[in-house]
Every structure is written in C-alpha cells, then in structure tokens.
N, C-alpha and C. Protein backbone atom coordinates (compact mmCIF):
# COMPACT_ATOMS: atom_id res chain seq x y z
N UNK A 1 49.07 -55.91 66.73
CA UNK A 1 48.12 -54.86 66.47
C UNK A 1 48.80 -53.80 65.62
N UNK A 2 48.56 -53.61 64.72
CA UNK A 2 48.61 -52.61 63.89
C UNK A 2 48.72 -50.91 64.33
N UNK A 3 49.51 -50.15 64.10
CA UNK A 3 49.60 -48.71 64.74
C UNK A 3 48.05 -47.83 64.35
N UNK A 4 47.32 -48.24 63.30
CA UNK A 4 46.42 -47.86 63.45
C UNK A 4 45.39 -48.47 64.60
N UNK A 5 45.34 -49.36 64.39
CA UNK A 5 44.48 -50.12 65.72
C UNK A 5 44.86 -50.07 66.97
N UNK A 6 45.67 -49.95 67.29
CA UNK A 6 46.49 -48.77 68.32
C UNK A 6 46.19 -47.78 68.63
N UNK A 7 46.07 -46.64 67.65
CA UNK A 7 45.50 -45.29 67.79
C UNK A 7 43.96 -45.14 67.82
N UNK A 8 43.42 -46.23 67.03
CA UNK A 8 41.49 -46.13 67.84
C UNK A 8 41.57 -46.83 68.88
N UNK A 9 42.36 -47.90 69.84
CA UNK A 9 42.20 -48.13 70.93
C UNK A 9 42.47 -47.19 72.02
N UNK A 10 44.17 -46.77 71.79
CA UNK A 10 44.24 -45.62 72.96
C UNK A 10 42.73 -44.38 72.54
N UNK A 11 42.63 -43.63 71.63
CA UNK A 11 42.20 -42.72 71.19
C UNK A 11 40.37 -42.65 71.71
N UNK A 12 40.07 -43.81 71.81
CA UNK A 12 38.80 -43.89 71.76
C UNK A 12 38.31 -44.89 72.68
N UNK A 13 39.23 -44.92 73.96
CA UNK A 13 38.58 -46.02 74.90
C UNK A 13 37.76 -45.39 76.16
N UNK A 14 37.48 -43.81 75.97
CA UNK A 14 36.87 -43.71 76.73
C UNK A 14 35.43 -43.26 76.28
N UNK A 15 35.08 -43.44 74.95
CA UNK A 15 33.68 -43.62 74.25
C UNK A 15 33.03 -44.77 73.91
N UNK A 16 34.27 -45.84 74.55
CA UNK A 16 33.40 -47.49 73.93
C UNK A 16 33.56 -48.72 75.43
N UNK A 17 33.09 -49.44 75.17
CA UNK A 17 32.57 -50.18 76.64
C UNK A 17 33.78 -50.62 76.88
N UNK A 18 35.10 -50.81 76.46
CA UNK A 18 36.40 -51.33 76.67
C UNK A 18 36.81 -50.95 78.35
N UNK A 19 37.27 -51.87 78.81
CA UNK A 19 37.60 -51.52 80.14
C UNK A 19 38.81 -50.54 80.13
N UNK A 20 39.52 -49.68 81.16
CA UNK A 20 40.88 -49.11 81.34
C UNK A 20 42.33 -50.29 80.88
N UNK A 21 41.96 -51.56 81.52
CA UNK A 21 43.03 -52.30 80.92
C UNK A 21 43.40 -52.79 79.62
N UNK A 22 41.68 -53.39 78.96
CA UNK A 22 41.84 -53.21 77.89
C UNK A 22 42.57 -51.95 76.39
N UNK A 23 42.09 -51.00 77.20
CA UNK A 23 42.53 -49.73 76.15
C UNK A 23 43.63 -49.12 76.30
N UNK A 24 44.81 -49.84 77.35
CA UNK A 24 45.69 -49.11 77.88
C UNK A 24 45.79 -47.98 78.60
N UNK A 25 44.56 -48.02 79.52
CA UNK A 25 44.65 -47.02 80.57
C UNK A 25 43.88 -47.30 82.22
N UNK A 26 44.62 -46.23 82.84
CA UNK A 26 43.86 -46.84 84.19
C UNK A 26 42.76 -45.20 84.45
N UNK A 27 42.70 -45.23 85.59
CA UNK A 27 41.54 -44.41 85.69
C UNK A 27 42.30 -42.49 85.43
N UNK A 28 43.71 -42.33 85.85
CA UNK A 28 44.47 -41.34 85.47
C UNK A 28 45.46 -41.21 84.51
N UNK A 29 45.56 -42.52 83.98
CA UNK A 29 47.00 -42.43 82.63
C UNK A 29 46.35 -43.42 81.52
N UNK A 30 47.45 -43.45 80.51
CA UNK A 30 47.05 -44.48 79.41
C UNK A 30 48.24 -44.46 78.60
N UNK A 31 48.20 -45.47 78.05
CA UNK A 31 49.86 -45.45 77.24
C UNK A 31 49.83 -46.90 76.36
N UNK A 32 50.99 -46.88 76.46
CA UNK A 32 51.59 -48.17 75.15
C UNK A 32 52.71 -48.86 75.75
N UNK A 33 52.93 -50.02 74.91
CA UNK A 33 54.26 -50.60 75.37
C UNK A 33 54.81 -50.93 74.19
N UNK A 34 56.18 -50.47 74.37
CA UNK A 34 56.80 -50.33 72.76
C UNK A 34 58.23 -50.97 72.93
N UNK A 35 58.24 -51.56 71.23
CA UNK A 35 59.37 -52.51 71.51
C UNK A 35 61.18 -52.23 71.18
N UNK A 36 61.00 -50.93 72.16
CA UNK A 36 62.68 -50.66 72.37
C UNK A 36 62.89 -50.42 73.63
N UNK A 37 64.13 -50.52 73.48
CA UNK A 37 65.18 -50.36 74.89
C UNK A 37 64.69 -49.00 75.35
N UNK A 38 65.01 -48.78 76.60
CA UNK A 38 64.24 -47.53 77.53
C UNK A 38 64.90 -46.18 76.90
N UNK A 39 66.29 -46.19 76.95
CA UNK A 39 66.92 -45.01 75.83
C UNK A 39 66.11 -44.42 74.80
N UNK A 40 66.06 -45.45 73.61
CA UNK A 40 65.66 -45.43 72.12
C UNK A 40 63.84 -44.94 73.05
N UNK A 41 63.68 -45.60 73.70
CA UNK A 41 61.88 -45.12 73.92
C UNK A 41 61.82 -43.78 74.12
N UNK A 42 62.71 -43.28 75.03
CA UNK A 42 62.79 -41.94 75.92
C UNK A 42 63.10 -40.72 74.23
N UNK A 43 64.07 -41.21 73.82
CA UNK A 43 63.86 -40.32 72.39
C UNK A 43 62.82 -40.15 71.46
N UNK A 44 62.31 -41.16 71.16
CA UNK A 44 61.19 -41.57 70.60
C UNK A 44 60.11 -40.74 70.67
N UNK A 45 59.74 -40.75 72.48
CA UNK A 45 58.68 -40.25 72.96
C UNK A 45 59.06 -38.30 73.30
N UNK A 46 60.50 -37.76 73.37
CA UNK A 46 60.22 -36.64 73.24
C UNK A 46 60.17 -36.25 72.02
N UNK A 47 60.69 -37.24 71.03
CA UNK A 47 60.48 -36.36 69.40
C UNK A 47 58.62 -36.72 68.88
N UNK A 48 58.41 -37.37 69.95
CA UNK A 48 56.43 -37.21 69.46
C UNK A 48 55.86 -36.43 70.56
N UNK A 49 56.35 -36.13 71.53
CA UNK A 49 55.64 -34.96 72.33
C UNK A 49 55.49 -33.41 71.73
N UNK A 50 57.34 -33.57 70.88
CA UNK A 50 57.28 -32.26 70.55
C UNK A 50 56.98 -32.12 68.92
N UNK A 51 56.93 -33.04 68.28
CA UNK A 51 55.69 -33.14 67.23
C UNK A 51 54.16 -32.82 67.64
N UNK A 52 53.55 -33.04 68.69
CA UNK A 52 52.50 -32.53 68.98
C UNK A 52 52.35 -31.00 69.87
N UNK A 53 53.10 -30.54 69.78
CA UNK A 53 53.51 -28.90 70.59
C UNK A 53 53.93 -29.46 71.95
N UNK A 54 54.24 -30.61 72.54
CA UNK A 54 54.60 -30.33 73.77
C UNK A 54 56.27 -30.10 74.02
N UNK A 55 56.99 -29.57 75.03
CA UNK A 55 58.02 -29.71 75.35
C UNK A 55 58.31 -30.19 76.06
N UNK A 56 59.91 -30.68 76.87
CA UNK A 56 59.34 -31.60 78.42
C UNK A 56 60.46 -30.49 79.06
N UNK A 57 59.72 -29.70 79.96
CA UNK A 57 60.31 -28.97 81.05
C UNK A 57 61.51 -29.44 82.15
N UNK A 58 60.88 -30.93 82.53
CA UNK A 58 61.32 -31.49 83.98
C UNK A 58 61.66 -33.11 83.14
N UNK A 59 62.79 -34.04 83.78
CA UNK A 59 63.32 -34.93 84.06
C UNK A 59 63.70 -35.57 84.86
N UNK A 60 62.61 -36.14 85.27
CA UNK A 60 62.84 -37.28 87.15
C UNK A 60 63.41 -38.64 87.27
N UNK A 61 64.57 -38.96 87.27
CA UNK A 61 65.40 -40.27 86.91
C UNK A 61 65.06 -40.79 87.96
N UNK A 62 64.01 -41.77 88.67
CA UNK A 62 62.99 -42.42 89.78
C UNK A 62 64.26 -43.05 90.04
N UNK A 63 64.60 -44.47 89.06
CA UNK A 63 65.81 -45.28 89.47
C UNK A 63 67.29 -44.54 90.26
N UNK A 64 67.39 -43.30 89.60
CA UNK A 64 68.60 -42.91 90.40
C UNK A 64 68.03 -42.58 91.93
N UNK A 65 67.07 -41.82 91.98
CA UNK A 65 66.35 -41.04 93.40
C UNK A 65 66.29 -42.04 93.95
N UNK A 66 66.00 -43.38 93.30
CA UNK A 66 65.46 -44.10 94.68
C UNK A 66 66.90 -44.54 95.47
N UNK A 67 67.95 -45.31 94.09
CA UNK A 67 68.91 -45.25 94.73
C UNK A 67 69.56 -44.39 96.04
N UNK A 68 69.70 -43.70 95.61
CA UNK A 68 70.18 -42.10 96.31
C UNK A 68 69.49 -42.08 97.59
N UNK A 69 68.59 -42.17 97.70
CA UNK A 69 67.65 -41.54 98.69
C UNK A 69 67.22 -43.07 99.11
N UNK A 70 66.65 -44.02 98.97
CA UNK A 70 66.76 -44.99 99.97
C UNK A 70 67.50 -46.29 99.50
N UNK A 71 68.60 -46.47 98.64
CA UNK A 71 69.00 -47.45 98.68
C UNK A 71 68.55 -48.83 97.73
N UNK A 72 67.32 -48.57 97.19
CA UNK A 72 66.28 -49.33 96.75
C UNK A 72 66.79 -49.42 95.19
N UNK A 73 67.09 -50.49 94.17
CA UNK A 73 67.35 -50.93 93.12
C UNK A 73 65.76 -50.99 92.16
N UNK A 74 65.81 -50.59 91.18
CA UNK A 74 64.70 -50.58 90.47
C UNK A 74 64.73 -50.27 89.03
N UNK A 75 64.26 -50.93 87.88
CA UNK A 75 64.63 -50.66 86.50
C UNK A 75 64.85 -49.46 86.18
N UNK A 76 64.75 -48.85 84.94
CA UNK A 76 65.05 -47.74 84.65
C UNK A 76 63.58 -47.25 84.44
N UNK A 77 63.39 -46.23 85.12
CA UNK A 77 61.56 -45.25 84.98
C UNK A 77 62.23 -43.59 85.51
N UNK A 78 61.82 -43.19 84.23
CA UNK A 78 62.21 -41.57 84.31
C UNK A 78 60.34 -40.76 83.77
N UNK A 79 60.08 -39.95 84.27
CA UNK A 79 59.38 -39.22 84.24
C UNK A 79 59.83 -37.79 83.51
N UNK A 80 58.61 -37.77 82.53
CA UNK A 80 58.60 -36.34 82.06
C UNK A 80 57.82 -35.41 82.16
N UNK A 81 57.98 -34.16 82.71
CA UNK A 81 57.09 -33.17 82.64
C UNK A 81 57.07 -32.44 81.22
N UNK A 82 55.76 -32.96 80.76
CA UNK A 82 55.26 -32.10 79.52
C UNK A 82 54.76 -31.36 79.53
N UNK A 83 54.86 -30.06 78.76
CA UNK A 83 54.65 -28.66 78.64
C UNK A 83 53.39 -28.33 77.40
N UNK A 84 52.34 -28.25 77.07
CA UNK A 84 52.45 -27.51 75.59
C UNK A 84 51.45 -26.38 76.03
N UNK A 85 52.68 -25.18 76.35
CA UNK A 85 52.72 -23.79 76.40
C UNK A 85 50.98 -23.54 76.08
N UNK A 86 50.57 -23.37 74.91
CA UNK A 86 49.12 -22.72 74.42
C UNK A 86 47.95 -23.65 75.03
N UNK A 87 47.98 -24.99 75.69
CA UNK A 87 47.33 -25.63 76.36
C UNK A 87 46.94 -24.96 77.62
N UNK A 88 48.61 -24.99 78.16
CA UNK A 88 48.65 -24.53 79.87
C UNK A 88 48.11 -23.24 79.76
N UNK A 89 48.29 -22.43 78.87
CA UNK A 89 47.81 -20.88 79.06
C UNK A 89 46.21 -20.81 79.27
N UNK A 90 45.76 -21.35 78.30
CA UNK A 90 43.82 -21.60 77.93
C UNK A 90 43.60 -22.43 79.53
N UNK A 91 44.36 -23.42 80.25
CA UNK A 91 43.89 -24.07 81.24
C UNK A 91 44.41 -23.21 82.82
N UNK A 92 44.96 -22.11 82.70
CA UNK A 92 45.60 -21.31 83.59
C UNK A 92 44.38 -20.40 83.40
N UNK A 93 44.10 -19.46 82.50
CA UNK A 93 42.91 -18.39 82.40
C UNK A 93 41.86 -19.10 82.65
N UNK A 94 41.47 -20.55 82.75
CA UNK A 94 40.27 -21.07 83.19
C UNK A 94 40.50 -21.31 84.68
N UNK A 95 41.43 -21.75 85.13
CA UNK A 95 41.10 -22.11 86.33
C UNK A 95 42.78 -21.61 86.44
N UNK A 96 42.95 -20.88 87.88
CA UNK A 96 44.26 -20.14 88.08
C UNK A 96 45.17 -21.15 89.03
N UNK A 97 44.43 -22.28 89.46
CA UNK A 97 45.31 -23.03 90.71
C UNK A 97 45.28 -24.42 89.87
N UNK A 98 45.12 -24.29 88.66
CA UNK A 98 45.17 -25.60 87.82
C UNK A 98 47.27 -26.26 87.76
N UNK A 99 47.49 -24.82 88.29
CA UNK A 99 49.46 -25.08 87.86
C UNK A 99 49.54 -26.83 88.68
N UNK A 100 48.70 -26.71 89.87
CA UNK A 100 49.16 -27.68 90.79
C UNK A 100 49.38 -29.16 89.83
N UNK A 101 48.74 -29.03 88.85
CA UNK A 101 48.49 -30.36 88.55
C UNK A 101 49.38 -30.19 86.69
N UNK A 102 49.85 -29.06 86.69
CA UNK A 102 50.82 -29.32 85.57
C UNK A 102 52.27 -29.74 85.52
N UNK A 103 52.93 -29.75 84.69
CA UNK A 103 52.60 -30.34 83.33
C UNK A 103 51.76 -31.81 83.41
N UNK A 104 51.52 -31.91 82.21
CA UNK A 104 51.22 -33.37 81.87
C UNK A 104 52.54 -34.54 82.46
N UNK A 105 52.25 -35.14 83.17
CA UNK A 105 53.46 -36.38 83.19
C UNK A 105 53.42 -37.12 82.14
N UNK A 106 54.65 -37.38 82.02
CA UNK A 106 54.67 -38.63 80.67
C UNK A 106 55.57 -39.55 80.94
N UNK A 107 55.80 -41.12 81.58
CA UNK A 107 56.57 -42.36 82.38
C UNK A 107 56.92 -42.72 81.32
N UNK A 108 58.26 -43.14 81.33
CA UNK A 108 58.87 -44.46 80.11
C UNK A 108 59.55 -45.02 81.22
N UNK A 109 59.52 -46.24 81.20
CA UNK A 109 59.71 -47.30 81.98
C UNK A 109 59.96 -48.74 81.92
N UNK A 110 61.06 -49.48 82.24
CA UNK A 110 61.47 -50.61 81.82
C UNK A 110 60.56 -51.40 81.98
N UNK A 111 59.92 -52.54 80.89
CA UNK A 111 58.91 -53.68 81.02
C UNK A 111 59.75 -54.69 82.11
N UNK A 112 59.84 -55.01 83.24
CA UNK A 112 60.47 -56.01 83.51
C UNK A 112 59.60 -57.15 83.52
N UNK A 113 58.55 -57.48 83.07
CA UNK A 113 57.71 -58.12 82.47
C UNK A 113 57.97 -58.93 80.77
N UNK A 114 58.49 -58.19 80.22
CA UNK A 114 59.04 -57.95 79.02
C UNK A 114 60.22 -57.54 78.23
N UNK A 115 60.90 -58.33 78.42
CA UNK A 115 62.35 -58.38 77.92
C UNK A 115 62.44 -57.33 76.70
N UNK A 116 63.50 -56.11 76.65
CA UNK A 116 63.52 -55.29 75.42
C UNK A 116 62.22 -54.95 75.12
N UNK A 117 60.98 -54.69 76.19
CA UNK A 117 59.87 -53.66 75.81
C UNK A 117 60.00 -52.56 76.69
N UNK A 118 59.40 -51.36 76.52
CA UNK A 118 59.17 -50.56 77.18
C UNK A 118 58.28 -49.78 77.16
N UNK A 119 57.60 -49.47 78.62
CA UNK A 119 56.17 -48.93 78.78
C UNK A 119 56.44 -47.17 78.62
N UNK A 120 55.46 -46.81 77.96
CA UNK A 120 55.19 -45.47 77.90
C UNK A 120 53.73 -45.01 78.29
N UNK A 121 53.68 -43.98 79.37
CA UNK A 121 52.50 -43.83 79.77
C UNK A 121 51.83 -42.15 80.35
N UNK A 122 50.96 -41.81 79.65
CA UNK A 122 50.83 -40.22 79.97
C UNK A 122 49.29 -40.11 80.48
N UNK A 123 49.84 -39.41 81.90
CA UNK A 123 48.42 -38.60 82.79
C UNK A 123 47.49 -38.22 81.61
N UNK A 124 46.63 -38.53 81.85
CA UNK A 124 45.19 -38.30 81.41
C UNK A 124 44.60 -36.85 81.68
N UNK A 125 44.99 -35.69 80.70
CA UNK A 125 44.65 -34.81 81.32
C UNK A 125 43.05 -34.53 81.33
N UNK A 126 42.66 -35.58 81.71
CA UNK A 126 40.97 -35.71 82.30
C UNK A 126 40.97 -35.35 83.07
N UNK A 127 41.98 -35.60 84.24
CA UNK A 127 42.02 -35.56 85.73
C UNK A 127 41.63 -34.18 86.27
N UNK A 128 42.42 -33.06 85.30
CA UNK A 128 42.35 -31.86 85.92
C UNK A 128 40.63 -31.64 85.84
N UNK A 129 39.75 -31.77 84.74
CA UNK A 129 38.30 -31.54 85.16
C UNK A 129 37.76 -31.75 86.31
N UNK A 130 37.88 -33.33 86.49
CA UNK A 130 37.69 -33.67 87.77
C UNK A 130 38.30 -33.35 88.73
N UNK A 131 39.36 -32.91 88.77
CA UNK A 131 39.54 -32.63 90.07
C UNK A 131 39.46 -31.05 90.15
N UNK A 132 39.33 -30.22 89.40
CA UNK A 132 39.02 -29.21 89.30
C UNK A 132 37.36 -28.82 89.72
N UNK A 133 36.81 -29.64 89.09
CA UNK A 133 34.96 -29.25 88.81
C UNK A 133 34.66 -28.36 88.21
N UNK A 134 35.65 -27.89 87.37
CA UNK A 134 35.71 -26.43 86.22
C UNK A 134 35.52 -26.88 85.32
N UNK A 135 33.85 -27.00 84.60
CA UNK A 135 34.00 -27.60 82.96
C UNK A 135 34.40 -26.64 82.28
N UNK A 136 34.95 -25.71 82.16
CA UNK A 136 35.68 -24.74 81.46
C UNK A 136 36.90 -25.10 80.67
N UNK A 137 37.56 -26.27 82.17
CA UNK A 137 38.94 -26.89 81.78
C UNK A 137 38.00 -28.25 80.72
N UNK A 138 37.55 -28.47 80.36
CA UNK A 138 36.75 -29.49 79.49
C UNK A 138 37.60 -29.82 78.17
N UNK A 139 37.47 -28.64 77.45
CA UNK A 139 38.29 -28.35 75.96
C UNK A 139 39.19 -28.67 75.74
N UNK A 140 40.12 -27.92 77.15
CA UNK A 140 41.36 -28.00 76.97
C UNK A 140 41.96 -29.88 77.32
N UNK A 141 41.25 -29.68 78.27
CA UNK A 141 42.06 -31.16 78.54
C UNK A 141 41.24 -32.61 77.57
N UNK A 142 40.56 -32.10 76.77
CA UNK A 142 40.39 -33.21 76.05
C UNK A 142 41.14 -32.57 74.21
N UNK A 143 41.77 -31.62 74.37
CA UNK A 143 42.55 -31.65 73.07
C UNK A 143 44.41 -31.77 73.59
N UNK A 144 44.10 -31.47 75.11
CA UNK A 144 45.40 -32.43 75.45
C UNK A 144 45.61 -33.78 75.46
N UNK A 145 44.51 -34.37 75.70
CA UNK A 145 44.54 -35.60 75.49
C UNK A 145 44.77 -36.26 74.23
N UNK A 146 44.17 -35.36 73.20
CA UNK A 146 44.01 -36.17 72.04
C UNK A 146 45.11 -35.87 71.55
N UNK A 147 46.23 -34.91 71.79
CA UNK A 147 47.49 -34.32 71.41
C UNK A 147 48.73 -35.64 72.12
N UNK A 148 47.76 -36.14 73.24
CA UNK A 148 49.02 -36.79 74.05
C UNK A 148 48.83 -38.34 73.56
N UNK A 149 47.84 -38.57 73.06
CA UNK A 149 47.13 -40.11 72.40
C UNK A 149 47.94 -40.01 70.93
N UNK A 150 48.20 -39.11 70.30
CA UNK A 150 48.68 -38.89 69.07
C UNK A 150 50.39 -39.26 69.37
N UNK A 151 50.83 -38.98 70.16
CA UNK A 151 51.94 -38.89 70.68
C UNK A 151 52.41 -40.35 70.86
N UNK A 152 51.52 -40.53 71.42
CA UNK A 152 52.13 -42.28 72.02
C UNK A 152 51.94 -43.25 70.96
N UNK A 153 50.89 -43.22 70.04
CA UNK A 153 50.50 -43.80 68.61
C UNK A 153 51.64 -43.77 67.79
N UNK A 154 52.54 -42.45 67.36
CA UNK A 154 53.63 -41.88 66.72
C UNK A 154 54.23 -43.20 67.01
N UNK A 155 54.51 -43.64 68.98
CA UNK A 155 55.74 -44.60 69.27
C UNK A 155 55.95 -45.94 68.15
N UNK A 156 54.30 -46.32 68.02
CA UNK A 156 53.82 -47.44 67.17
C UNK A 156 53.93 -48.45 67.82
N UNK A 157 53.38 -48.59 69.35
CA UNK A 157 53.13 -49.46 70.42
C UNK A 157 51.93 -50.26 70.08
N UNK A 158 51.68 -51.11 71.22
CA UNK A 158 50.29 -51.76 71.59
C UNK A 158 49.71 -51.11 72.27
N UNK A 159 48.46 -50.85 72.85
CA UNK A 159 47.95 -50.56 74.09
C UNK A 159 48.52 -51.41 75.53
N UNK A 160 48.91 -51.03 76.62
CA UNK A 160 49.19 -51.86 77.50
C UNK A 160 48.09 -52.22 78.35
C-alpha cells in the first residue's frame, strides 16, 4: 500500500463502512505497522509527533516494568505520552477534568508477529468526547486526531 493509501485509510476510516480492523483501528486507537526495528520506529514517530506540534512529555518502557515488577519477559513496547500544548489548553477550558485522560498515548511496539516490523499506535482522541459527553471537546479532538493520523502516515506504514 502506498503512503498515500495509507493516509486515506487511517485518515478516513471513520466516515466509510471499513471495519476498525480494516482501517487500522480498534474502537480507542489506530495506527500502522512499519517496517523498522523498534529503535529506528521510536525516532521516527517522535520526529512526526513533533512535526505535527506534539511533544512527548512521559516515557513508559512496559518491557522493563514488567520485568521489574513481575518478572514477566515481553518484546520491546514503550509508550508515549503526547503533548500538543494548544490542543490540551482549548480541551482543558472546555472541559476542566479532561487532564484525566491526557496526553494522547502513542505505543511503538515489537511485531512479534512480524519479524523487523513494528507497530505504532495512537489513542483516538475520540475517546475524550465520549467519555466526556462535552461536544465542546468535539473540535478539538477531531483536529487531534487528524494531527495524530498525519503523524503515523509521516512513518509510511500500512494500516494494521
């Protein structure tokens, strides 16, 4: 698939009859699977977060924690908390207990499915509407979205 055909699949699967699997998303995230090592992905994906105004605040190394904390072996999946400052502000003055559900997460994660692929995958900031019931947050989280769909397109993935 072509990086453009990529970017109308992620970009536009929630205006066309395509299922969540089809378009690379489930009912709270959506992403790509891209064909580098988890390193090269993890760079990748903060130099297109912060091409689209985001920053990543937070860094959750899952594989080490789990180690650490129960012992448990598991590929490499680090989590990012994404930031983009003028988003969170417009979605903070709309709804003040919206923090609970920030930043945006953004997963890169070893395909162990897929030898030398790696999944990249970012919260849907749909969620906060819904779980908010503030169409106020409406705007915002659908030009986060389209900021965070731009982002993962940049990687020049498939849909997963």
């Amino acid at each position: 698939m072509t990086s453009a055909a990529a970017s109308t699949a992620v970009t536009t699967a929630a205006a066309t009859e395509e299922t969540p699997s089809q378009a690379g998303q489930s009912g709270y995230a959506f992403g790509v699977r891209v064909p580098y090592d988890h390193a090269t992905a993890v760079s990748k994906t903060k130099e297109a977060l912060k091409e689209q105004g985001f920053g990543v605040l937070t860094e959750i190394d899952v594989q080490k924690t789990m180690k650490e904390k129960t012992g448990h072996e598991m590929g490499k999946y680090l989590i990012l908390g994404a930031c983009n400052p003028p988003l969170a502000h417009r979605a903070l003055q709309a709804e003040k207990e919206i923090g609970a559900l920030l930043p945006c997460n953004v997963v890169v994660y070893e395909d162990s499915d897929a030898a030398g692929q790696t999944v990249v995958i970012a919260q849907d900031p749909q969620i906060m509407v819904s779980a908010a019931g503030n169409p106020a947050l409406a705007p915002v989280a659908a030009e986060a979205r389209e900021r965070l769909a731009r982002a993962l397109e940049a990687l020049g993935g498939t849909p997963r």
